[in-house]
Protein backbone atom coordinates (compact mmCIF):
# COMPACT_ATOMS: atom_id res chain seq x y z
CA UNK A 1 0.00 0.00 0.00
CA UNK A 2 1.11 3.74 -0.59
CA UNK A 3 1.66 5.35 2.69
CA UNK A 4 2.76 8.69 1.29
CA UNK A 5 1.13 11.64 3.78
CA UNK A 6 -1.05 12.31 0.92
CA UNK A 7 -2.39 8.91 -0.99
CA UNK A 8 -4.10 7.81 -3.70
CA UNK A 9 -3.69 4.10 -3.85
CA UNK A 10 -6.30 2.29 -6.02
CA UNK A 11 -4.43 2.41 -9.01
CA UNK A 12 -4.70 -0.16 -11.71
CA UNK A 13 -4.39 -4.00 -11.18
CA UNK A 14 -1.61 -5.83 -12.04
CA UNK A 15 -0.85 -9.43 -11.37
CA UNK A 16 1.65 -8.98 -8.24
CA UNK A 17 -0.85 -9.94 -5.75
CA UNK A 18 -0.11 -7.05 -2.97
CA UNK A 19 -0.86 -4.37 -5.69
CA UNK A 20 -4.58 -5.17 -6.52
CA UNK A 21 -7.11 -2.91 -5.59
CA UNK A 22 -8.98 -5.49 -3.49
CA UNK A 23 -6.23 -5.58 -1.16
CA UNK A 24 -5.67 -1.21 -0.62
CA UNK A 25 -8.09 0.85 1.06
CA UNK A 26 -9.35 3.66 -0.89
CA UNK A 27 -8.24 7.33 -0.70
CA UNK A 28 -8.59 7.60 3.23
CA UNK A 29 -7.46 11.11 3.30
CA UNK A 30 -7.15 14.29 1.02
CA UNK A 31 -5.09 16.14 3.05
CA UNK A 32 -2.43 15.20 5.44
CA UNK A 33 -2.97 16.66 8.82
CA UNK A 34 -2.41 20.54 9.22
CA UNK A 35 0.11 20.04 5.76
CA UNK A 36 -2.11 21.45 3.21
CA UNK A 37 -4.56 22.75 5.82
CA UNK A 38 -1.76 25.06 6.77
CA UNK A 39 -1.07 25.92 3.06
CA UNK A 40 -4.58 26.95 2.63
CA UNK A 41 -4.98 29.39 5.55
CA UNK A 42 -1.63 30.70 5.55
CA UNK A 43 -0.37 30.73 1.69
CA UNK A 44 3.23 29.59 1.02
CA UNK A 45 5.65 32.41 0.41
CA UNK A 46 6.29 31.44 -3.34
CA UNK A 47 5.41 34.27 -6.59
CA UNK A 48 2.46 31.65 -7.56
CA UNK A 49 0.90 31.93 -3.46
CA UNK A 50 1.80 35.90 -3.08
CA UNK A 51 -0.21 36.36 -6.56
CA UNK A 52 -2.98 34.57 -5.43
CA UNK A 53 -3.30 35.97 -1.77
CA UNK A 54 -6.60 37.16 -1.27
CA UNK A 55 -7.44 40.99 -0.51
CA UNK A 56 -6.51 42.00 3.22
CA UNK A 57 -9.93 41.38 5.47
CA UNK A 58 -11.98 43.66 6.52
CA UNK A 59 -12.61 43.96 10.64
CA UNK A 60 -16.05 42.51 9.48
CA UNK A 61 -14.42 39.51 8.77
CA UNK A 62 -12.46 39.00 11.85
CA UNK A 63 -14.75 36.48 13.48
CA UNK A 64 -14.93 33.97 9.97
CA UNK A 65 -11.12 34.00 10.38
CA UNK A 66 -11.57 33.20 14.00
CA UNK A 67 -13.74 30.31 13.00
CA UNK A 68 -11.20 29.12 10.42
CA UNK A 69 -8.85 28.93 12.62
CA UNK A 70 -11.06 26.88 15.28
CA UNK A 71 -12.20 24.85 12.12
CA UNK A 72 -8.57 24.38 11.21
CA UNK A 73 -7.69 23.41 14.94
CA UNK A 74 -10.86 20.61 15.13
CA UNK A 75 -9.97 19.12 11.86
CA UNK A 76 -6.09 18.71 12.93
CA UNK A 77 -7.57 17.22 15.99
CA UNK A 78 -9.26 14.26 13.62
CA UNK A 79 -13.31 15.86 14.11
CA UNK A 80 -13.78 16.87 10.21
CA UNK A 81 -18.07 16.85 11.43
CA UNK A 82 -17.04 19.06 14.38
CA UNK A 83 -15.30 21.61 11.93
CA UNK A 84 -18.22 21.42 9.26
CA UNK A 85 -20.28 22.60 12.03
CA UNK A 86 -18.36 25.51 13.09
CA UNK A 87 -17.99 26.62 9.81
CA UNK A 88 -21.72 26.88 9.06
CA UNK A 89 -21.99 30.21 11.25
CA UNK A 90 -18.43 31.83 9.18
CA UNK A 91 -19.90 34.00 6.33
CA UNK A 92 -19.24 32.70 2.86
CA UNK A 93 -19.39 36.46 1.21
CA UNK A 94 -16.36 37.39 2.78
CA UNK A 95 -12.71 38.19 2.25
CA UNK A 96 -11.91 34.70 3.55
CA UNK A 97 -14.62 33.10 1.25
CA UNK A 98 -12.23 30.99 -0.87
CA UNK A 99 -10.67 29.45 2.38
CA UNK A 100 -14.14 28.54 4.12
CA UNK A 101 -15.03 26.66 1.08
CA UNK A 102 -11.72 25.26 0.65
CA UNK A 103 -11.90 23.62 4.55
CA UNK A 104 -15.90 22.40 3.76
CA UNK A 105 -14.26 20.76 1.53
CA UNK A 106 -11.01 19.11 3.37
CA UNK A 107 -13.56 18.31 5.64
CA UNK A 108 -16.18 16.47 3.55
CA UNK A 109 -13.60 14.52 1.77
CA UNK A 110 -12.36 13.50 5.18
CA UNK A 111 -16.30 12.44 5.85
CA UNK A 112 -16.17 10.09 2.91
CA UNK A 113 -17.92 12.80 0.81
CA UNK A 114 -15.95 13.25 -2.45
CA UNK A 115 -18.58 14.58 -4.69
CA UNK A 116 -19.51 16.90 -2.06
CA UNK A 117 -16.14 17.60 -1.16
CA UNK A 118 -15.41 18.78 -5.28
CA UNK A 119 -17.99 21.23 -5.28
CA UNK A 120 -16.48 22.98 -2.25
CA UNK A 121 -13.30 22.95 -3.66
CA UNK A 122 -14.98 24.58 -6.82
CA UNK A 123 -16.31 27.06 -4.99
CA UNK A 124 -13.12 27.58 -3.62
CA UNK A 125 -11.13 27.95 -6.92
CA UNK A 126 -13.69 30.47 -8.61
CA UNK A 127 -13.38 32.43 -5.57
CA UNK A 128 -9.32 32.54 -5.92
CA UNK A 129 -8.62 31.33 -9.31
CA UNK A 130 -4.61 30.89 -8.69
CA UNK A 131 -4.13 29.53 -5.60
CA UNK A 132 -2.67 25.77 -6.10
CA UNK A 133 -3.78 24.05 -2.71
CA UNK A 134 -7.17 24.44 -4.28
CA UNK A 135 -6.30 23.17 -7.21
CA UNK A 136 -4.82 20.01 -6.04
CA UNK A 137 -7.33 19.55 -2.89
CA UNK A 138 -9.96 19.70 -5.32
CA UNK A 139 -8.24 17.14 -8.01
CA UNK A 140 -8.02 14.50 -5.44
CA UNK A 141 -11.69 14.89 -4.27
CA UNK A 142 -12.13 14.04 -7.64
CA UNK A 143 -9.85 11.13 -8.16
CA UNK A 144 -11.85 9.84 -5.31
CA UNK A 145 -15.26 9.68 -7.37
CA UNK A 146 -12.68 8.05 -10.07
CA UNK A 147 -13.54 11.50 -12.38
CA UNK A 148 -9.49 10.77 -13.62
CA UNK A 149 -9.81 13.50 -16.33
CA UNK A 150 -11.18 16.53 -13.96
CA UNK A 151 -8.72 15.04 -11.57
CA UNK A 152 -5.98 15.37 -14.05
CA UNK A 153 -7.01 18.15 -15.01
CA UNK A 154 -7.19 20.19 -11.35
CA UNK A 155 -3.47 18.14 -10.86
CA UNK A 156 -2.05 19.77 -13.84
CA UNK A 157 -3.08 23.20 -13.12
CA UNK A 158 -1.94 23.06 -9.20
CA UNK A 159 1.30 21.75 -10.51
CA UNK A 160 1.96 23.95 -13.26
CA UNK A 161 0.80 27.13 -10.52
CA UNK A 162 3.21 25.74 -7.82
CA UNK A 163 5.69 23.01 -9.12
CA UNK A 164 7.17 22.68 -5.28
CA UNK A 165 3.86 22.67 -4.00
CA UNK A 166 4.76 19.72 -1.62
CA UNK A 167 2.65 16.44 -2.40
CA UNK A 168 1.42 17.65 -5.90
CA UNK A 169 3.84 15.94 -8.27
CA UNK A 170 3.69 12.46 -6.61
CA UNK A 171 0.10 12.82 -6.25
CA UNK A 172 -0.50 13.82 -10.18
CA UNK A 173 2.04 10.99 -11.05
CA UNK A 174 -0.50 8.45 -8.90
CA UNK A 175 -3.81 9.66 -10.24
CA UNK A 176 -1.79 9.34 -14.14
CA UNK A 177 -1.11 5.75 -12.95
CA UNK A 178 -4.75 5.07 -12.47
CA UNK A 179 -5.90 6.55 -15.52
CA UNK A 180 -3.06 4.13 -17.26
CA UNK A 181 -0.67 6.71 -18.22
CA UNK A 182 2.06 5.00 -16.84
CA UNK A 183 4.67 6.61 -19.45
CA UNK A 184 3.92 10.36 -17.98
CA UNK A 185 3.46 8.98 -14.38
CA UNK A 186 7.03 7.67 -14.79
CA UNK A 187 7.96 10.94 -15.98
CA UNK A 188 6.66 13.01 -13.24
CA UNK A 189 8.15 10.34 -10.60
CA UNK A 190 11.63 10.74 -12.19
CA UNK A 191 11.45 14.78 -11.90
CA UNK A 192 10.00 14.29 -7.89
CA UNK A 193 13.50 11.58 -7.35
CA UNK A 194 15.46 14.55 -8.41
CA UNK A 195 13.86 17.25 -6.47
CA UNK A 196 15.75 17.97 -3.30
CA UNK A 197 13.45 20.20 -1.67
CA UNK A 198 10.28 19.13 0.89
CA UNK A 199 8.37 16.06 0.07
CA UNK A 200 5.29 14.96 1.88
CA UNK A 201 5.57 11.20 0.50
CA UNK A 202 8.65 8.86 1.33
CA UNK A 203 11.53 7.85 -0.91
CA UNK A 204 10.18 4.11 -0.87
CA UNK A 205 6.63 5.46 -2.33
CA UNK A 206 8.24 7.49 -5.16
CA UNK A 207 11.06 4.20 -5.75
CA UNK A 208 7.29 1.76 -5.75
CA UNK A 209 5.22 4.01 -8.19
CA UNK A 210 8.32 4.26 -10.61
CA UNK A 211 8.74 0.31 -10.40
CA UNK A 212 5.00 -0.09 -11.48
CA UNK A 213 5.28 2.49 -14.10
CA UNK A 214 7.77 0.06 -15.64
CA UNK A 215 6.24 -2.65 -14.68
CA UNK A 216 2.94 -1.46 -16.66
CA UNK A 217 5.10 -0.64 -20.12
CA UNK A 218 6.92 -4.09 -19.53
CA UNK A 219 9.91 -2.15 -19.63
CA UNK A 220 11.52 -5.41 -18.17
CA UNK A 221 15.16 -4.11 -16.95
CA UNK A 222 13.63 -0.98 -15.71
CA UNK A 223 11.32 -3.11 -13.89
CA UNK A 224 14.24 -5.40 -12.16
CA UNK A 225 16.25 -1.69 -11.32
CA UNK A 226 13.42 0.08 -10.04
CA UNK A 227 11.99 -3.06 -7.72
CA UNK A 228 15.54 -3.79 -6.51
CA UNK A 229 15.98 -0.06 -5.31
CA UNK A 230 13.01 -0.26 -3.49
CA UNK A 231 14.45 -3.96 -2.17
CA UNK A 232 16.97 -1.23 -0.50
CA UNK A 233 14.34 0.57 1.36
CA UNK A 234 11.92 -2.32 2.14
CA UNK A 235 14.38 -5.28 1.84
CA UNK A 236 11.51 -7.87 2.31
CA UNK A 237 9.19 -6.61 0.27
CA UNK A 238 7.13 -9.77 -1.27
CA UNK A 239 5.82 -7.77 -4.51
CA UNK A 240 9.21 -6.29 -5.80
CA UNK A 241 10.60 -10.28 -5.49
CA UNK A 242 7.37 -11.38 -7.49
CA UNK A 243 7.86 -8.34 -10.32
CA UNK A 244 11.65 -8.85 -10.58
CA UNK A 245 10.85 -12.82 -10.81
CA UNK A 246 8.36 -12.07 -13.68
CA UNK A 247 10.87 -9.47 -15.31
CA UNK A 248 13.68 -11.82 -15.84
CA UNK A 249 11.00 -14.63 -16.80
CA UNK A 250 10.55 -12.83 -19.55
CA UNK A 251 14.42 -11.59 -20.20
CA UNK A 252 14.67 -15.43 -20.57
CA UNK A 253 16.97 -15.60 -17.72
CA UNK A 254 15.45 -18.48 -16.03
CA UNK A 255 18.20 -19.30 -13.57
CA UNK A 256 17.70 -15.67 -11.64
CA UNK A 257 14.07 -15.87 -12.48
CA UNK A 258 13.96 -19.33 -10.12
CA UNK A 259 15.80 -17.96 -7.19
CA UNK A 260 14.00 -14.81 -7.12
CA UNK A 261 10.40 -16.10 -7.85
CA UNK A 262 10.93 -19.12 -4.78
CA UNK A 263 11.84 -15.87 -2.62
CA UNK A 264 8.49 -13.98 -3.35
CA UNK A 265 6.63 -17.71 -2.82
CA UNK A 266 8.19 -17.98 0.44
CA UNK A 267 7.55 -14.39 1.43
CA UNK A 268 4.16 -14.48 0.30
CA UNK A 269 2.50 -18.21 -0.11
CA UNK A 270 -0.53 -17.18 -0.84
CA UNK A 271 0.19 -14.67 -4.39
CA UNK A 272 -0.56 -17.25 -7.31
CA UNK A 273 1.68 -15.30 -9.96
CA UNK A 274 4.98 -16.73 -8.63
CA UNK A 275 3.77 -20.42 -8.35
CA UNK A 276 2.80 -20.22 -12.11
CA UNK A 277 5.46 -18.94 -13.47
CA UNK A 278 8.01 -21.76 -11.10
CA UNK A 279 5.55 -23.84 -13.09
CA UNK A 280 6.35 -22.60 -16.55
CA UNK A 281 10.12 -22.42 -15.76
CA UNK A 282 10.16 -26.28 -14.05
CA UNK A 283 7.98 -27.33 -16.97
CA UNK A 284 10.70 -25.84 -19.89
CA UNK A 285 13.13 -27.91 -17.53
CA UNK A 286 11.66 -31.38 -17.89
CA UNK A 287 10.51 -31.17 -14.51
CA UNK A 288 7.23 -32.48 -14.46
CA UNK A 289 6.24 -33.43 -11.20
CA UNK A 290 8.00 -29.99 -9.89
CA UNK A 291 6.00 -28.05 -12.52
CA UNK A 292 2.26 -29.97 -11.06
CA UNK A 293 3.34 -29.09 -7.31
CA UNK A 294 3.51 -25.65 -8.64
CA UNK A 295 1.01 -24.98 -10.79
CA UNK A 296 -1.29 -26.85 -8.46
CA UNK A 297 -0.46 -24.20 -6.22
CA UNK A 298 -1.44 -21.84 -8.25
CA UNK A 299 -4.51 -23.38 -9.47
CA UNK A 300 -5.67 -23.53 -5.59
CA UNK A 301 -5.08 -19.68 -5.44
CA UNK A 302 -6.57 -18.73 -8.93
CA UNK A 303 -9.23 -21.40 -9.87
CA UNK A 304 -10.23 -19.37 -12.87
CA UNK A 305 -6.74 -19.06 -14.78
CA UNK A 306 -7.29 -20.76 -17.48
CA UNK A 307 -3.46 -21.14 -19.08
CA UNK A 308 -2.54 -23.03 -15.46
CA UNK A 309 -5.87 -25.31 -15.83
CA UNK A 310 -4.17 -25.96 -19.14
CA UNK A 311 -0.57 -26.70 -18.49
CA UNK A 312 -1.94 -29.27 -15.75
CA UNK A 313 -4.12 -30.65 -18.27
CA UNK A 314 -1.35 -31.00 -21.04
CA UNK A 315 0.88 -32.54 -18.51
CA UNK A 316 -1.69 -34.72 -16.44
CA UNK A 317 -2.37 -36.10 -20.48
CA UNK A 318 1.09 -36.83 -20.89
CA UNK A 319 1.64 -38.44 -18.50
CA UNK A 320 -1.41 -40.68 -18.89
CA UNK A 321 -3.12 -40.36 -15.76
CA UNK A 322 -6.83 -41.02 -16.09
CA UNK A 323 -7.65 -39.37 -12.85
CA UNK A 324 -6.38 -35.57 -13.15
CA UNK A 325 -6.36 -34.94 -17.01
CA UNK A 326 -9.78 -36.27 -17.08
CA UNK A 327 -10.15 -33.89 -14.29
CA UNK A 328 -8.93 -30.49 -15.72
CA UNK A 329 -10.35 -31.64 -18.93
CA UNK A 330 -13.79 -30.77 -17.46
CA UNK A 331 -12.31 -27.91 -15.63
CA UNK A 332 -11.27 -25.98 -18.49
CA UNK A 333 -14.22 -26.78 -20.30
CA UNK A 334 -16.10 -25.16 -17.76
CA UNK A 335 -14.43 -22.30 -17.81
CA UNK A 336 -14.61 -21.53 -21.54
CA UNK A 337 -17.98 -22.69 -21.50
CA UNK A 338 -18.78 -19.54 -18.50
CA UNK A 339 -16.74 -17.43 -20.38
CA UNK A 340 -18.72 -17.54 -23.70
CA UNK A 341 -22.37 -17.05 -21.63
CA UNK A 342 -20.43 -13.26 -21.85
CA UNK A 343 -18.91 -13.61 -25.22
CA UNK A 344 -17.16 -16.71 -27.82
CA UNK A 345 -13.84 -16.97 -26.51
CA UNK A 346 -12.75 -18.51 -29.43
CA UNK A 347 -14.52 -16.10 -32.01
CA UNK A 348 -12.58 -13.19 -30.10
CA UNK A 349 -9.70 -14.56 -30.00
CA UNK A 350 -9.51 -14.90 -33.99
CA UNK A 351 -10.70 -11.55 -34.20
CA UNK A 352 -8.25 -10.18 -31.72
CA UNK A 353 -5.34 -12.13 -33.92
CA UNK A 354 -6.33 -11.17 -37.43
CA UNK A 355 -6.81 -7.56 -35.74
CA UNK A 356 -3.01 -7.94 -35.18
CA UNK A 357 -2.47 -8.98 -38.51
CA UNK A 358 -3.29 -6.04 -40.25
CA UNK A 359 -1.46 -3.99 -37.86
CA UNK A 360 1.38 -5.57 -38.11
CA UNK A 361 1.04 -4.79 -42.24
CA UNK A 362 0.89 -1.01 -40.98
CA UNK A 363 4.27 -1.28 -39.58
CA UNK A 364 1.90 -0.70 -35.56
CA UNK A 365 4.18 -3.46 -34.14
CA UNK A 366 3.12 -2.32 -30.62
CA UNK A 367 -0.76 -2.82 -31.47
CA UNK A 368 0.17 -6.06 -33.04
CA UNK A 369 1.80 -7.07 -29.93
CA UNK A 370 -1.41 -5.81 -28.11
CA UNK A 371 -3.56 -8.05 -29.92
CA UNK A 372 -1.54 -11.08 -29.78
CA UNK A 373 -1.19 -11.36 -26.58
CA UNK A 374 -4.82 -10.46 -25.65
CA UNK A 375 -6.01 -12.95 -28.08
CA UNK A 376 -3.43 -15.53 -25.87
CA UNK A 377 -5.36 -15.06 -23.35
CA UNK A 378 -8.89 -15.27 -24.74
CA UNK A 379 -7.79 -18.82 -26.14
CA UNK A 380 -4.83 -19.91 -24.13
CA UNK A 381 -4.90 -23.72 -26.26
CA UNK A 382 -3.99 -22.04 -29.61
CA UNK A 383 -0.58 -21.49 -30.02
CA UNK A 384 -0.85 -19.32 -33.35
CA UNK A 385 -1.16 -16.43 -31.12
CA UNK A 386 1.55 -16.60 -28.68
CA UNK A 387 4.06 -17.82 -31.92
CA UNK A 388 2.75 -14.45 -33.35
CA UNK A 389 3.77 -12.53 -30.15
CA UNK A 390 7.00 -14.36 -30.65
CA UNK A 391 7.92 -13.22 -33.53
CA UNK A 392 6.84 -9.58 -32.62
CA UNK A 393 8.64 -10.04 -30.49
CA UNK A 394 12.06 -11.39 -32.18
CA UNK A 395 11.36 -8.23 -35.44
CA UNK A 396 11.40 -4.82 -32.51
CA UNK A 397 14.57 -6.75 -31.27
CA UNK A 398 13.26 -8.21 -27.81
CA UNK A 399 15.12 -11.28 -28.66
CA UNK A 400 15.08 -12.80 -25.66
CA UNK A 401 11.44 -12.20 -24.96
CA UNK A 402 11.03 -14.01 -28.05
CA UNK A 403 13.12 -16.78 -26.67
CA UNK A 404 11.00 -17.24 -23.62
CA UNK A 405 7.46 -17.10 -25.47
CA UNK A 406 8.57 -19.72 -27.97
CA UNK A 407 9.97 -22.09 -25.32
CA UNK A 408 6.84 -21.68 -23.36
CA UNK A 409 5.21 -22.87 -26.28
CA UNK A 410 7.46 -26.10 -27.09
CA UNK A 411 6.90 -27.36 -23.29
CA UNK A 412 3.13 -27.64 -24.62
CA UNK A 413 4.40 -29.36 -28.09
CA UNK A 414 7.84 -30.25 -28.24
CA UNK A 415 6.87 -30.76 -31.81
CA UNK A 416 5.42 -27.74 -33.29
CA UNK A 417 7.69 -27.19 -36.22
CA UNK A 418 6.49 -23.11 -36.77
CA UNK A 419 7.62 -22.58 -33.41
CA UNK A 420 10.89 -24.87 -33.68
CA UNK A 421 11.68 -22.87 -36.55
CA UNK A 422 11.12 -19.68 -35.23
CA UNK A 423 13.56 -20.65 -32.28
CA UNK A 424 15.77 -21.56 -34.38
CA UNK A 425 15.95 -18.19 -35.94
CA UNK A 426 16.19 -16.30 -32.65
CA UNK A 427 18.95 -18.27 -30.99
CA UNK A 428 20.92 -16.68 -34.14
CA UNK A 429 19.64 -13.09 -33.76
CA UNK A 430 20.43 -13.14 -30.44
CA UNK A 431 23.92 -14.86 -30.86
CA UNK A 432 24.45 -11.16 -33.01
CA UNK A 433 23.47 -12.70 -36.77
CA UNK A 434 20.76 -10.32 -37.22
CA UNK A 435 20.84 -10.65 -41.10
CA UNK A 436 18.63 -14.08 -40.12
CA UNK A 437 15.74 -12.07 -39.23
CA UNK A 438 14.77 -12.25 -43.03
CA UNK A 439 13.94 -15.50 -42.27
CA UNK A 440 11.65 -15.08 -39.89
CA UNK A 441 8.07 -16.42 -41.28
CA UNK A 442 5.00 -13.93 -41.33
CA UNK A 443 2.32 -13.68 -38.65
CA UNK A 444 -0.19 -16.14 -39.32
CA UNK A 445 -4.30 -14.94 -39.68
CA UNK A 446 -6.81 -17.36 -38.25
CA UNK A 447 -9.71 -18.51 -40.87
């Protein structure tokens, strides 16, 4: 979980089991304490704040600033209801108008009130259009109501008003995260590592949200970097030993991908992703009754993953034993059969592929990619699509991405001569004979 003073942690699942929304609370708290509570009532001494400052007040206005400061006080104090109340006597036609409206709404999105909470913070902003803790109070009431593009939107402007505005560059680089814009989050997180100035989140938070960003892009040795420095902060972290395992999976690097991946199984039994992929890895290795233990495992966490159900079943059926292949036969014809009452897994699947196809003819090798692999998963017994992948894979020069997909492949048919020959191709890119690429056979279209 992000523990930053100011959090927004349900960003987007990925497979690491300690990252999934299920398992973070939601946005507990806008504001951290008196931080931006203080940076409301008493503006930060920056060109962007001292532009914005509001007009001096008038004596008239002496007792709202007396109850902002007792609201203030009773929201510091953790009673958000208690300061609401107080505030409903301050007068909202004031000089301090902006800041009355601005702690209604720290103190409704403190009360679980987001939507209530924006509209405050609205209030607040057309009151004192250039004031950044505003801004960014108000884009996180709406990231709470998952509005991601107002969100991004307030972010942007608090950040561009007051780029040391503490909080408001990690926080827009989380809320990009959730919307999936995990190229500019990693962008913003790279420009808050080399700020040296005051920081309301930790280094460990900013070190996490960069690993993820990587993670996300499958920027696989970005991934393994960005995890391990946060392996220096939080050496027992189970997640970064799960992405790190999954990262040099797919380098091909199977050795390091072992060790690491029977670390994040130990430090975390119960995350599936680790067990599976032990499972693929023991499988490629001839080790069958290794790869069942494992994927077993996993099959207990994740019932519905289909590609486990069907490794067991390919190797339960090879090794002839009428109990268990008979067994996750019916298993993973259960589960295609629940998946098409939604939609024919199969018929997307092709569609998915010859999708790829054509934009792959386009020269979009990323979109092929994209389709490939989705239409992998839709149909996780036809190998056309992961061989496609594969050699996506093995033309932008991922060679030993390539390398893993297509061995992945032969320990489900050892004798699947596209995929033998597409191996045999990439073993001599990546040995540096890259004029073999011209070799390299054309996606196949499903019919």
């Amino acid at each position: 979980m992000f523990r930053g003073n100011i959090s927004f942690s349900n960003v987007p699942a990925i497979r690491l089991r300690p990252y999934r929304p299920t398992t973070h609370t939601r946005l507990t708290a806008l504001l951290a304490g008196a931080v931006v509570i203080s940076q409301i009532l008493s503006p930060v001494n920056s060109l962007a704040q001292q532009q914005s400052t509001p007009p001096p007040a008038s004596r008239g206005s002496s007792n709202s600033s007396a109850l902002l400061d007792q609201a203030k006080k009773l929201v510091q104090e953790g009673d958000p209801q208690g300061a609401l109340t107080v505030l409903q006597e301050a007068d909202v036609h004031g000089a301090n108008a902006s800041d009355i409206h601005a702690v209604r709404g720290i103190c409704l999105a403190l009360l679980s009130k987001p939507i209530e909470s924006a509209t405050e913070f609205e209030q607040a902003i057309r009151l004192r259009p250039n004031y950044a803790p505003n801004y960014f109070s108000s884009g996180l009431a709406y990231a709470t109501f998952n509005n991601l593009d107002r969100a991004l939107d307030r972010l942007s402007v608090a950040l561009k008003l007051d780029p040391s505005l503490p909080g408001v560059r990690y926080n827009y680089a989380l809320v990009l995260a959730r919307a999936q814009k995990f190229a500019e989050s990693e962008k913003q997180v790279n420009l808050e590592l080399e700020n040296k100035g005051p920081r309301t989140e930790s280094l460990a938070d900013l070190w996490r949200l960069k690993a993820r960003d990587a993670y996300y892009q499958k920027k696989w040795q970005d991934t393994i970097d960005a995890y391990r420095k946060t392996l220096e902060l939080d050496p027992d972290w189970p997640e970064a030993y799960a992405a790190i395992g999954e990262a040099l999976f797919s380098l091909n690097r199977s050795e390091e991908s072992m060790t690491t991946l029977e670390k994040a199984a130990s430090l975390d039994p119960e995350n599936e992703v680790p067990h599976a992929l032990l499972g693929k890895l023991y499988q490629d290795a001839g080790k069958q009754d290794k790869a069942i233990s494992e994927f077993e495992t996993a099959h207990r966490l994740m019932p519905s993953d289909r590609e486990v159900v069907y490794r067991l079943y390919r190797i339960y059926s090879l090794k002839g034993d009428s109990v268990n292949g008979p067994r996750l036969q019916k298993e993973l014809e259960d589960l295609l059969a629940s998946n098409r009452a939604e939609a024919d897994s199969e018929t997307k699947a092709m569609v998915l592929n010859n999708t790829g196809v054509e934009l792959e003819k386009k020269g979009d090798l990323a979109g092929a990619l994209e389709h490939f692999d989705q239409a992998a998963k839709a149909d996780v017994a036809n190998l056309v699509f992961q061989r496609n992948a594969a050699l996506i894979l093995c033309k932008t020069g991922k060679t030993e991405e390539a390398i893993r997909r297509l061995r992945d492949i032969l320990s489900l048919d050892s004798d699947d001569a596209e995929t033998l020959q597409i191996l045999a191709v990439a073993n001599e890119v990546a040995a540096g004979n890259l004029g073999v690429k011209k070799n390299l056979p054309a996606v196949q279209a499903s019919h």
